[in-house]
N, C-alpha and C. Protein backbone atom coordinates (compact mmCIF):
# COMPACT_ATOMS: atom_id res chain seq x y z
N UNK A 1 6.16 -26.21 16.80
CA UNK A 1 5.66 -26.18 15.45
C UNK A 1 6.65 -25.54 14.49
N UNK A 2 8.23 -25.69 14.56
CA UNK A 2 8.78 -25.60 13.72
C UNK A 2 8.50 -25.62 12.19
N UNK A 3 8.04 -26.70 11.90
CA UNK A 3 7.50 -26.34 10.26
C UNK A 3 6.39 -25.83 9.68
N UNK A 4 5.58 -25.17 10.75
CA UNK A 4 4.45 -24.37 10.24
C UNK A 4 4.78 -23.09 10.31
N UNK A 5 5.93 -22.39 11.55
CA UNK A 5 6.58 -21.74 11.46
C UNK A 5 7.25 -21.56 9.44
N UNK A 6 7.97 -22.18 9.80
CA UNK A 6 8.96 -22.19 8.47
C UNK A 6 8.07 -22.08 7.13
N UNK A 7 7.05 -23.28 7.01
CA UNK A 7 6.24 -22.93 5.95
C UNK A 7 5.32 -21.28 5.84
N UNK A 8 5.24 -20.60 6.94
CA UNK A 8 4.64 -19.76 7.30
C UNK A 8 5.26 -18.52 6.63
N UNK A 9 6.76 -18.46 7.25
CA UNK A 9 8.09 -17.77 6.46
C UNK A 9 8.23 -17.72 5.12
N UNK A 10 8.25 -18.89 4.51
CA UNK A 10 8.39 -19.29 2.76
C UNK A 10 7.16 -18.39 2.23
N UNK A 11 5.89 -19.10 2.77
CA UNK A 11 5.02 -18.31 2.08
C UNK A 11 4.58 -16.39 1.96
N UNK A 12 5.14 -15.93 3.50
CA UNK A 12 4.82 -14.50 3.39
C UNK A 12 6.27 -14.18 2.62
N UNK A 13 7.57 -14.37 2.53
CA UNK A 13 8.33 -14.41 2.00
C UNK A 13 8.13 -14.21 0.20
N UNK A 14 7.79 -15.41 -0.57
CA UNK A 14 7.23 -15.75 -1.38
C UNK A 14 6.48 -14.34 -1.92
N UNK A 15 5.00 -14.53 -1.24
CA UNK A 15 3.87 -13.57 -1.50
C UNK A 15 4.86 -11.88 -1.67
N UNK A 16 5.20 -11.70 -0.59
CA UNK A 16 5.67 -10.44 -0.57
C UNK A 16 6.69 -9.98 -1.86
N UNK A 17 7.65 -11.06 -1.91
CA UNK A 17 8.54 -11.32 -3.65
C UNK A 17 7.52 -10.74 -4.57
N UNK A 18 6.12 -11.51 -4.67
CA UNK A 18 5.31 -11.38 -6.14
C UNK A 18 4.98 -9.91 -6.10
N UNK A 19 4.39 -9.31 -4.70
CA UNK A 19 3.67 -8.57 -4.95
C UNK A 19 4.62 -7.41 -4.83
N UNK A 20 6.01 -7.34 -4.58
CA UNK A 20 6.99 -6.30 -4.54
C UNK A 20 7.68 -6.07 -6.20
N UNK A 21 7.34 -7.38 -6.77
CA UNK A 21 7.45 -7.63 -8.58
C UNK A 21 6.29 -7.17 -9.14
N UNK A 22 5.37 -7.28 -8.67
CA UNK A 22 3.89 -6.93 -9.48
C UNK A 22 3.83 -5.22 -9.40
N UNK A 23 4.00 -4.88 -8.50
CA UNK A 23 3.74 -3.34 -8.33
C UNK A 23 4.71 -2.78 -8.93
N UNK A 24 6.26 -2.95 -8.34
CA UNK A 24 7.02 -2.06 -9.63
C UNK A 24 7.29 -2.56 -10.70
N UNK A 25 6.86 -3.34 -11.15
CA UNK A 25 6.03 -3.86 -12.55
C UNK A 25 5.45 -2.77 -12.85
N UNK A 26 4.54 -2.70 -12.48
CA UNK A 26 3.46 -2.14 -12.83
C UNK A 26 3.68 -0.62 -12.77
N UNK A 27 4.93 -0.09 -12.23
CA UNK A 27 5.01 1.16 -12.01
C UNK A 27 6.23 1.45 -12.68
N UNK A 28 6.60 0.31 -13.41
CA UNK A 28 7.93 0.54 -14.29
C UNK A 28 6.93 0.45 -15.91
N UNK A 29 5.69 -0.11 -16.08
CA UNK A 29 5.27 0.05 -17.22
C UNK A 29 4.56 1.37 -17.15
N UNK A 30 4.08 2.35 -16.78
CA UNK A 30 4.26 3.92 -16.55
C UNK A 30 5.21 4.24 -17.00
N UNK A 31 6.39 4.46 -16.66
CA UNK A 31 7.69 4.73 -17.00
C UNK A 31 7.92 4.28 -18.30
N UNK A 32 7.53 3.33 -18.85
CA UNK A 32 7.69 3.10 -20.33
C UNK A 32 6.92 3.98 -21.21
N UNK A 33 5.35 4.10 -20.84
CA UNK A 33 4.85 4.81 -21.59
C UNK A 33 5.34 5.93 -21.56
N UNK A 34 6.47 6.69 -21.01
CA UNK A 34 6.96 8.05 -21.15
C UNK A 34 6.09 8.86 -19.92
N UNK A 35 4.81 8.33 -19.03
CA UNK A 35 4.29 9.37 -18.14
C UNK A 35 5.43 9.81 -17.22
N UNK A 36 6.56 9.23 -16.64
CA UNK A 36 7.40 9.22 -15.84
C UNK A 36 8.36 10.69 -16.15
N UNK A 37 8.22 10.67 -17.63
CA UNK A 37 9.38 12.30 -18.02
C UNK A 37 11.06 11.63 -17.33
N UNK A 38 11.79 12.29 -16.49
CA UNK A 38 12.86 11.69 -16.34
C UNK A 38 13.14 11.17 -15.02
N UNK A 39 12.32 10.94 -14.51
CA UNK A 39 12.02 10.41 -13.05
C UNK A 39 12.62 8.88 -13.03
N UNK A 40 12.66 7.88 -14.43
CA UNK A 40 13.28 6.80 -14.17
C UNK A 40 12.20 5.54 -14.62
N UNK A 41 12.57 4.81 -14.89
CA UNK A 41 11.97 3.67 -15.43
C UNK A 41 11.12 2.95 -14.62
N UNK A 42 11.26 2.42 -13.68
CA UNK A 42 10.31 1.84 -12.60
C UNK A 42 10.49 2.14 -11.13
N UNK A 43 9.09 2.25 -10.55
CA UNK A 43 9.16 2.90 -8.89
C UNK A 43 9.67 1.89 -8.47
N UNK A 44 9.41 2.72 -7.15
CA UNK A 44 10.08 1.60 -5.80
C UNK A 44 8.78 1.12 -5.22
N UNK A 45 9.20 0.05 -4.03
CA UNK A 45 7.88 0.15 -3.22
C UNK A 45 7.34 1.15 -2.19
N UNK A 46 8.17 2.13 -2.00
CA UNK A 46 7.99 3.35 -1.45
C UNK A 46 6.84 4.11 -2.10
N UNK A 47 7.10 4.15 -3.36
CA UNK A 47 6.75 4.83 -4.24
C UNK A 47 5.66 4.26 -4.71
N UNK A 48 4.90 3.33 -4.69
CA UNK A 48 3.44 2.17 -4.63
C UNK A 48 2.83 2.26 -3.10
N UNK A 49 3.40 2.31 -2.29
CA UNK A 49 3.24 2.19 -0.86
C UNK A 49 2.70 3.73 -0.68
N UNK A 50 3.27 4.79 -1.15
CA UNK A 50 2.31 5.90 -1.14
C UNK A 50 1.42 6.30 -2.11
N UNK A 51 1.75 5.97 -2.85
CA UNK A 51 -0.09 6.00 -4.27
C UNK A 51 -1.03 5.26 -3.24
N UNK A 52 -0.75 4.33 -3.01
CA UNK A 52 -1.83 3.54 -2.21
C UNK A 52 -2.48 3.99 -0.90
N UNK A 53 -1.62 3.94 -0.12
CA UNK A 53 -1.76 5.19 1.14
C UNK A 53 -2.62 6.26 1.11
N UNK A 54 -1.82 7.31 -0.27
CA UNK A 54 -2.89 8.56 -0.56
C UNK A 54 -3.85 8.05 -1.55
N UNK A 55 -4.48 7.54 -2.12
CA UNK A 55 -5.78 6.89 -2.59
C UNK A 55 -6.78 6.47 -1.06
N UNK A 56 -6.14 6.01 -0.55
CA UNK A 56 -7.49 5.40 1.00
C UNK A 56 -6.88 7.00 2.14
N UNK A 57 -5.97 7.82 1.89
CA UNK A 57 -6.39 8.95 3.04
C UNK A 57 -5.79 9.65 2.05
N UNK A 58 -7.03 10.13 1.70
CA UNK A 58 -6.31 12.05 0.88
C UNK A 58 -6.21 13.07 1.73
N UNK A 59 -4.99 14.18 1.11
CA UNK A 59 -5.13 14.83 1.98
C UNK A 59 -3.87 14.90 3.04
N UNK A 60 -3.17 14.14 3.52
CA UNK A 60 -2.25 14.27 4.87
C UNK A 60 -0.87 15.15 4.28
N UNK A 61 -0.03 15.68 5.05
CA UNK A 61 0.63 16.20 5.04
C UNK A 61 1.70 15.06 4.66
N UNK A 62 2.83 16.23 4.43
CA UNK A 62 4.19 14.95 3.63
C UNK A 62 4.55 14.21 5.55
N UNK A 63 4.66 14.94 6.33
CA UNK A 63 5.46 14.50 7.35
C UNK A 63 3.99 13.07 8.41
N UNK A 64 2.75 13.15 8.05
CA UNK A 64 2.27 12.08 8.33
C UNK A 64 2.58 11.08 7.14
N UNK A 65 2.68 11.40 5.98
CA UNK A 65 2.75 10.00 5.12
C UNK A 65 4.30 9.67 5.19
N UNK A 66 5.31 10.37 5.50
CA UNK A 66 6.49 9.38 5.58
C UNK A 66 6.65 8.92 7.38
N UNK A 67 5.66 9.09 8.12
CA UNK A 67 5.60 8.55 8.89
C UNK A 67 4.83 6.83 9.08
N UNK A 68 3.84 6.91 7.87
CA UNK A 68 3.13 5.93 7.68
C UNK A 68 4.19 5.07 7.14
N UNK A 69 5.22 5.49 6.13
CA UNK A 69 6.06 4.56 5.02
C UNK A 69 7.19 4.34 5.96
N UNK A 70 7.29 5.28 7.35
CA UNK A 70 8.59 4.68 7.76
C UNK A 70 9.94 5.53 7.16
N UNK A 71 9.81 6.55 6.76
CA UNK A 71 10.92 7.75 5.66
C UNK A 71 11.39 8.06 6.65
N UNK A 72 12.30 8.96 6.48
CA UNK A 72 13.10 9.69 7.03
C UNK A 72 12.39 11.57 6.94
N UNK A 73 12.73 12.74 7.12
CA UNK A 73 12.00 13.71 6.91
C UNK A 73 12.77 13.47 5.45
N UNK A 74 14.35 13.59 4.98
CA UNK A 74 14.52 14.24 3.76
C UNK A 74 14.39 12.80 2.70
N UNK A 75 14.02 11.55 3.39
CA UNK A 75 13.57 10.40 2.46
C UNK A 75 12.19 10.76 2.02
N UNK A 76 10.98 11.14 3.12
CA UNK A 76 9.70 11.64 2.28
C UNK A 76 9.88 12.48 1.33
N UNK A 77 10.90 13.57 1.83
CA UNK A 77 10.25 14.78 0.83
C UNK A 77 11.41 14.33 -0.65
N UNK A 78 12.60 13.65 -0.69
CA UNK A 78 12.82 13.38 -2.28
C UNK A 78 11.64 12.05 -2.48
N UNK A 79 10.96 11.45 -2.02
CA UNK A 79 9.79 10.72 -2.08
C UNK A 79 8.67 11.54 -3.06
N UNK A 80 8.19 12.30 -2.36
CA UNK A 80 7.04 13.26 -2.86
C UNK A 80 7.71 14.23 -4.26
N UNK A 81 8.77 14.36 -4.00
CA UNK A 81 9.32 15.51 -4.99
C UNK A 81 9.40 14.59 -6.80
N UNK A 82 9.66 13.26 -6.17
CA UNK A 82 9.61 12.29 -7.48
C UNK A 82 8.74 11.84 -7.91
N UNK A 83 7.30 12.12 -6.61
CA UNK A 83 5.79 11.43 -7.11
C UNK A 83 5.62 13.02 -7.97
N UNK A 84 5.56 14.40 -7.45
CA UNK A 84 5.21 15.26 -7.82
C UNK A 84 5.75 15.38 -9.22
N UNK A 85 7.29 15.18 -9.62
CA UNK A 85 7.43 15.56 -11.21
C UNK A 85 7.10 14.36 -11.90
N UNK A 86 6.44 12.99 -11.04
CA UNK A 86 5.99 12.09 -12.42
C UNK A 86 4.78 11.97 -12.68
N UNK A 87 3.83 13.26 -11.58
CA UNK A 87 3.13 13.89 -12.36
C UNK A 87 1.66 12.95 -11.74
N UNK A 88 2.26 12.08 -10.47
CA UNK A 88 1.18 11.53 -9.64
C UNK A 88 0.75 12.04 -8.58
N UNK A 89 1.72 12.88 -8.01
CA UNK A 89 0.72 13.39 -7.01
C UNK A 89 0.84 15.00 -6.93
N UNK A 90 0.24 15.84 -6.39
CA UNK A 90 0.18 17.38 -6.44
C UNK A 90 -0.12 17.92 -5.17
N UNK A 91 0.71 19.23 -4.37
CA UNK A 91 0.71 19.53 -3.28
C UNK A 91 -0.13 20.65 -3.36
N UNK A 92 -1.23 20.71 -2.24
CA UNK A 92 -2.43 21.65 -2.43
C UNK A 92 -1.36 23.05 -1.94
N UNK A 93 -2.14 24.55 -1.87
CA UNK A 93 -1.28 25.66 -1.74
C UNK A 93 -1.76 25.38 -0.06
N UNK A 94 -0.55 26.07 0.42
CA UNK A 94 -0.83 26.25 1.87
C UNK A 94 0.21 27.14 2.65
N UNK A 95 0.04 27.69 3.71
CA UNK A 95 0.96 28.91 4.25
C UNK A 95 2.21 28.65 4.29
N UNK A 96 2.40 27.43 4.49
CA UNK A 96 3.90 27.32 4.50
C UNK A 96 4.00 25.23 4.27
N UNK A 97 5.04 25.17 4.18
CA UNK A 97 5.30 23.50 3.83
C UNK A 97 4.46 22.62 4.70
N UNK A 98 4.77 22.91 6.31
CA UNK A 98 3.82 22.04 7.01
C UNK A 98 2.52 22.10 7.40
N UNK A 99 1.62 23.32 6.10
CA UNK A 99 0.66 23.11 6.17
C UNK A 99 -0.25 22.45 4.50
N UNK A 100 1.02 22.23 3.62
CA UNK A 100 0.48 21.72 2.51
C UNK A 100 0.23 20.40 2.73
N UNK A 101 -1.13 20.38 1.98
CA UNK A 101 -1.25 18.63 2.18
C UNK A 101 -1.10 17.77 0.00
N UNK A 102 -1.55 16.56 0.56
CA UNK A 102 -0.71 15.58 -0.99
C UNK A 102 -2.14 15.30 -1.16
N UNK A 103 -2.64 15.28 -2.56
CA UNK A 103 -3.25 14.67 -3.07
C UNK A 103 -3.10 13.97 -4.54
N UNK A 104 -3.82 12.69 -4.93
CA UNK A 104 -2.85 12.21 -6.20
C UNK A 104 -3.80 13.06 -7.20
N UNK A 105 -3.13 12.93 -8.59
CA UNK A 105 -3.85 13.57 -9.42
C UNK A 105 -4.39 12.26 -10.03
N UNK A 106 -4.89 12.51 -11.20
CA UNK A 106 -5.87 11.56 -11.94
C UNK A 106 -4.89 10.52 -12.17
N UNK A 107 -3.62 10.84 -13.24
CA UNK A 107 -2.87 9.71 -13.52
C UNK A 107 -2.58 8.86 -12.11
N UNK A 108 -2.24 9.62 -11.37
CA UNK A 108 -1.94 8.89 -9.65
C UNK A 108 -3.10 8.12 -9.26
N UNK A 109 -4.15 8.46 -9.47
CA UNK A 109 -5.00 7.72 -8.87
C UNK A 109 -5.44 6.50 -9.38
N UNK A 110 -4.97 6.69 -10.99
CA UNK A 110 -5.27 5.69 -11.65
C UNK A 110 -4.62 4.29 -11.56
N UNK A 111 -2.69 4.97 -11.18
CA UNK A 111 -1.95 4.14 -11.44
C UNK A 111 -1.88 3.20 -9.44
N UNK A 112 -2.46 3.88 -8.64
CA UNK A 112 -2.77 3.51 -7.61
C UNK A 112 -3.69 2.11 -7.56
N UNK A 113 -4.59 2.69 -8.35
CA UNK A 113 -5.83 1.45 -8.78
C UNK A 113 -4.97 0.42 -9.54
N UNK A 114 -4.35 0.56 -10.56
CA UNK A 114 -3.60 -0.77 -10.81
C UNK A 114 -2.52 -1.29 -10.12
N UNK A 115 -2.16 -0.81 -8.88
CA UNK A 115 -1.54 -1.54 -8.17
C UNK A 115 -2.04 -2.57 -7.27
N UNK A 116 -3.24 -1.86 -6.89
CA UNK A 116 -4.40 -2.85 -6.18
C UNK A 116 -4.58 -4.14 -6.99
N UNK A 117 -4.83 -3.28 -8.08
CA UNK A 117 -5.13 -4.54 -8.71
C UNK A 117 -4.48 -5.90 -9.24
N UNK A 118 -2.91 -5.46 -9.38
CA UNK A 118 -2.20 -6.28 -9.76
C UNK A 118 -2.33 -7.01 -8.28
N UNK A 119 -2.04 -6.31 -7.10
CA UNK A 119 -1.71 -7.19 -5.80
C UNK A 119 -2.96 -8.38 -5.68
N UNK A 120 -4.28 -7.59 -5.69
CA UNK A 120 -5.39 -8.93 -5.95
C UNK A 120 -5.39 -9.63 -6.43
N UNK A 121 -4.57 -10.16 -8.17
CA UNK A 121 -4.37 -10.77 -8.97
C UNK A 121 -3.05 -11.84 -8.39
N UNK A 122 -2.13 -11.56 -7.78
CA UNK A 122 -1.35 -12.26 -7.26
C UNK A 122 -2.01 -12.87 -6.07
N UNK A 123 -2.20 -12.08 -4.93
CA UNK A 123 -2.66 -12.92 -3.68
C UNK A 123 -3.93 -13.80 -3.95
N UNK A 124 -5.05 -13.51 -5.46
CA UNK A 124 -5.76 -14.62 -5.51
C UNK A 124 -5.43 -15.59 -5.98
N UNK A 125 -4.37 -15.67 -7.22
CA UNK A 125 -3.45 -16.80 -7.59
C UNK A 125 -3.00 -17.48 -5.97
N UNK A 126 -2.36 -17.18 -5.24
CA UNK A 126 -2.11 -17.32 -4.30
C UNK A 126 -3.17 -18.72 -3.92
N UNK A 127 -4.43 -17.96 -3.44
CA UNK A 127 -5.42 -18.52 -2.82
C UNK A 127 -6.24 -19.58 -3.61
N UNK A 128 -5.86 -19.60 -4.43
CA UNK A 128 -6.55 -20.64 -5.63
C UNK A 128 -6.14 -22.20 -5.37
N UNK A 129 -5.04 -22.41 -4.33
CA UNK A 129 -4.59 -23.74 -4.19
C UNK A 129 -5.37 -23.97 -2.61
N UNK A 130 -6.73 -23.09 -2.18
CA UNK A 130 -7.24 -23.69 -1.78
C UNK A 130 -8.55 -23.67 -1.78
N UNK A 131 -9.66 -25.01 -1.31
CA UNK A 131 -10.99 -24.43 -1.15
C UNK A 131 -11.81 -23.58 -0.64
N UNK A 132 -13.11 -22.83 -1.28
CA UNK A 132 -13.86 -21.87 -0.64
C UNK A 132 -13.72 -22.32 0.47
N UNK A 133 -13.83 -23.36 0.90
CA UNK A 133 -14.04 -23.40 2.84
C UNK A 133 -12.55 -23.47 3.14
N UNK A 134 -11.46 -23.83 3.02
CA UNK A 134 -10.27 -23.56 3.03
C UNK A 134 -9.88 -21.94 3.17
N UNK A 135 -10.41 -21.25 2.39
CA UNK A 135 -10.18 -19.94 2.08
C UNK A 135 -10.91 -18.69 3.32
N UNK A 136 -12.25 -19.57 3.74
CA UNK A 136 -13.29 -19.00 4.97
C UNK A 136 -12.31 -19.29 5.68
N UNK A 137 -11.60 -20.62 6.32
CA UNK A 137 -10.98 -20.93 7.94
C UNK A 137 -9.92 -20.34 7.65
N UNK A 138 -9.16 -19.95 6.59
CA UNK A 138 -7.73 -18.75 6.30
C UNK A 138 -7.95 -17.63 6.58
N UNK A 139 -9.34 -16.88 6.03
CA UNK A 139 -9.62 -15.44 6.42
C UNK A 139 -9.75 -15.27 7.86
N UNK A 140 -10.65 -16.08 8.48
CA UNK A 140 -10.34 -16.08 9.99
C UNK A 140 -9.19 -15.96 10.88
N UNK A 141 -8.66 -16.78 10.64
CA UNK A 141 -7.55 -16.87 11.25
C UNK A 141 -6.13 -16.27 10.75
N UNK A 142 -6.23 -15.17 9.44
CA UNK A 142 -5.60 -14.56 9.49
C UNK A 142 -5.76 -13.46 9.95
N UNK A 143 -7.55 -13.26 10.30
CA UNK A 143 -7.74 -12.09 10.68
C UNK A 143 -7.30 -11.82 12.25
N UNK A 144 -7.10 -12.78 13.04
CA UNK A 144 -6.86 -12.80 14.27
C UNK A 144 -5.47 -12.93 14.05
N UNK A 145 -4.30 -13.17 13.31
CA UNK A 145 -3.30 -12.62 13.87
C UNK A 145 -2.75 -11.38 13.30
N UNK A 146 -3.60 -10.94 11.84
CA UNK A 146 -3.50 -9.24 11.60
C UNK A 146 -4.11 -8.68 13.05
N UNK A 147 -5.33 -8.73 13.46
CA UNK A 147 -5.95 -7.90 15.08
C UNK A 147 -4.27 -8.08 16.09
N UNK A 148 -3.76 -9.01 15.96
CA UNK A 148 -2.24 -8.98 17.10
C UNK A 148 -1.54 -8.40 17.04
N UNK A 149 -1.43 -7.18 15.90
CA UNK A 149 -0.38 -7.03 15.05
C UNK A 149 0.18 -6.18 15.75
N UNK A 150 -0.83 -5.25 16.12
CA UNK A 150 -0.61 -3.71 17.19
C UNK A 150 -1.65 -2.94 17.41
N UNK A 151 -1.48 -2.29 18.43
CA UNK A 151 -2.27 -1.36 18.79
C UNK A 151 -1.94 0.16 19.04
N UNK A 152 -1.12 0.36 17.81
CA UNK A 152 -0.88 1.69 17.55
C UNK A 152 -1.17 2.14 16.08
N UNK A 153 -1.83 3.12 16.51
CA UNK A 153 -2.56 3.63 14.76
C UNK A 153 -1.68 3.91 13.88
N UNK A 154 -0.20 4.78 13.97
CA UNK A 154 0.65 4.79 13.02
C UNK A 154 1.02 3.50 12.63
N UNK A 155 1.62 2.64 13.07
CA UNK A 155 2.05 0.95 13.07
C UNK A 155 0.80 0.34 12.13
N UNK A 156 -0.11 0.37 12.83
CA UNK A 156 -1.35 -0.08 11.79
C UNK A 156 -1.70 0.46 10.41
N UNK A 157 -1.27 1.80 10.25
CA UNK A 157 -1.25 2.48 8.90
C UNK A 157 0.04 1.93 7.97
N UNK A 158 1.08 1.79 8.95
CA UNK A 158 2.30 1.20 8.07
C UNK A 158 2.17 -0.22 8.05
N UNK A 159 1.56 -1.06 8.78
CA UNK A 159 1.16 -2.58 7.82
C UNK A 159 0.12 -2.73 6.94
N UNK A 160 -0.59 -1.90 6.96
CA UNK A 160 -1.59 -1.14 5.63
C UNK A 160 -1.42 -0.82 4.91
N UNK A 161 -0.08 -0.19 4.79
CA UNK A 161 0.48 0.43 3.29
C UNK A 161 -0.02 -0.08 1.78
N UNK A 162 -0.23 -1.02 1.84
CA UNK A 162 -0.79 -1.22 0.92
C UNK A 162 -1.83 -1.92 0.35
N UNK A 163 -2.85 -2.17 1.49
CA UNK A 163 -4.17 -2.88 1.60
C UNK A 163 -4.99 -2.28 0.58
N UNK A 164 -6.27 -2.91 0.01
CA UNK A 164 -6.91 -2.66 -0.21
C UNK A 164 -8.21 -2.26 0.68
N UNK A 165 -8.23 -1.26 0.98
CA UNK A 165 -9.39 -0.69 2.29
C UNK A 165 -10.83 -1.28 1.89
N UNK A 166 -10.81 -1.07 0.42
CA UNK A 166 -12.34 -1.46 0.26
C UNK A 166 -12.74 -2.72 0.70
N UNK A 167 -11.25 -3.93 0.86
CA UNK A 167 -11.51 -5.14 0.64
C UNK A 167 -12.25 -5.10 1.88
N UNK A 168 -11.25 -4.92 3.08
CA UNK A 168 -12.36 -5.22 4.42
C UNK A 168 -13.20 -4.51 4.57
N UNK A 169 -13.50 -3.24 4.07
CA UNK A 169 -15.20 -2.64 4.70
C UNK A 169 -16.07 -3.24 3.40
N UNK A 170 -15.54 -3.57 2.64
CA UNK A 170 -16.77 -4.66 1.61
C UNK A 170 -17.38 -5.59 2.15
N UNK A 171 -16.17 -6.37 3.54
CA UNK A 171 -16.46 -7.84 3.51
C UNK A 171 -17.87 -7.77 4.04
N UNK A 172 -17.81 -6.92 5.27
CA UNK A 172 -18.81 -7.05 6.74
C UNK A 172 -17.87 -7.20 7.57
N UNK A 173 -16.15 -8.02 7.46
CA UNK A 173 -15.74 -8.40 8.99
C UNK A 173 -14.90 -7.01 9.07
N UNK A 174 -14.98 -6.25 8.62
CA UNK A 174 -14.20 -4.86 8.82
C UNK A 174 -12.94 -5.01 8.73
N UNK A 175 -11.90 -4.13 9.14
CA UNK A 175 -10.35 -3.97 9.03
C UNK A 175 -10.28 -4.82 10.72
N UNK A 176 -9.32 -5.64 10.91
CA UNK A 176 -9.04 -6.60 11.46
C UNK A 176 -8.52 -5.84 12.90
N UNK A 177 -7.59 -4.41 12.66
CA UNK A 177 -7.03 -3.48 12.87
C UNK A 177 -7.86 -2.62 13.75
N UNK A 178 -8.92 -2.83 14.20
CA UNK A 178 -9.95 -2.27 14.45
C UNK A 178 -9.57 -0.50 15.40
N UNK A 179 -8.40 -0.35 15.81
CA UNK A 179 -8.83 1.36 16.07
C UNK A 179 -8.22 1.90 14.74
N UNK A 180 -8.23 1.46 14.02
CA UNK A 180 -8.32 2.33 12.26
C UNK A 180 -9.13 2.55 11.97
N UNK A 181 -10.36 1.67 12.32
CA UNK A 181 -11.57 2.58 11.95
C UNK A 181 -12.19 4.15 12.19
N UNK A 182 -12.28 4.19 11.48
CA UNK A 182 -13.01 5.76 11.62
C UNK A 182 -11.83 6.70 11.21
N UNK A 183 -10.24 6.07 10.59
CA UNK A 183 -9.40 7.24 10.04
C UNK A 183 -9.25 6.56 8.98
N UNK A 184 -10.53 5.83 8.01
CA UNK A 184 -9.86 4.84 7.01
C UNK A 184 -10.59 6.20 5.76
């Protein structure tokens, strides 16, 4: 099946393009309005990939969330140090570094929510070239090869990076991912 392969490629290819444009889009128009201070004109996807992250798990320490993003130790922490002066996220007090944990502040949480949202807005454009029942036999069967993906909970948090959590515990068919449940 060479060309379902290939068409398969184009399209996550494709999708991933829009939605890697939509978010720091969306996190470069922040930066316009001046919330950014001198942090720089538009994020990265690092930098969307953890708004999102810490919106569905508040709370974790810097060294589990650059484990989720895949960082390095001194890639998380200039990570966090650039969410912290643009004023999205804030480190609770704690005895020492590896016991502070991240939570976003309001602007963070906000600008988290419009990343979701832009990504929904693309992947339903996306889905619009096919029918509701088109769209049922897609969810299926994408859901069975997200369930293939892995069966390791960090791995599963880092192809999550930037899911919308609500979407699957809204549906009924749950996170596809299924030993994530219960750390979502």
């Amino acid at each position: 099946m060479p060309r379902l392969e290939n068409l398969l490629g184009v399209q996550s290819l494709a999708l991933a393009d829009r939605l890697l444009a939509d978010a720091t889009g969306t996190m470069g128009s922040m930066g316009s309005m001046g919330s950014m201070g001198s942090v720089g004109a538009a994020g990265s996807s690092s930098d969307c990939a953890a708004l999102v992250t810490l919106l569905a798990h508040p709370g974790p320490s810097v060294g589990w969330l650059g484990e989720v993003l895949g960082l390095t130790s001194s890639g998380v922490t200039r990570l966090v140090e650039r969410l912290v002066k643009a004023g999205w996220v804030r480190r609770t007090a704690g005895q020492d570094a590896r016991s502070r944990r991240l939570e976003l502040t309001e602007t963070g949480t906000s600008l988290a929510e419009r990343v979701l949202a832009g990504r929904h807005a693309v992947l339903s454009r996306a889905l619009a070239a096919l029918s509701p029942s088109e769209q049922v036999t897609l969810e299926d069967l994408l859901g069975k090869m997200v369930a293939s993906l892995t069966d390791e909970l960090t791995v599963a948090f880092q192809v999550c990076r930037l899911c919308d959590r609500s979407a699957c515990r809204g549906s009924g068919g749950g996170c596809p991912l299924h030993h994530t449940v219960g750390h979502d």
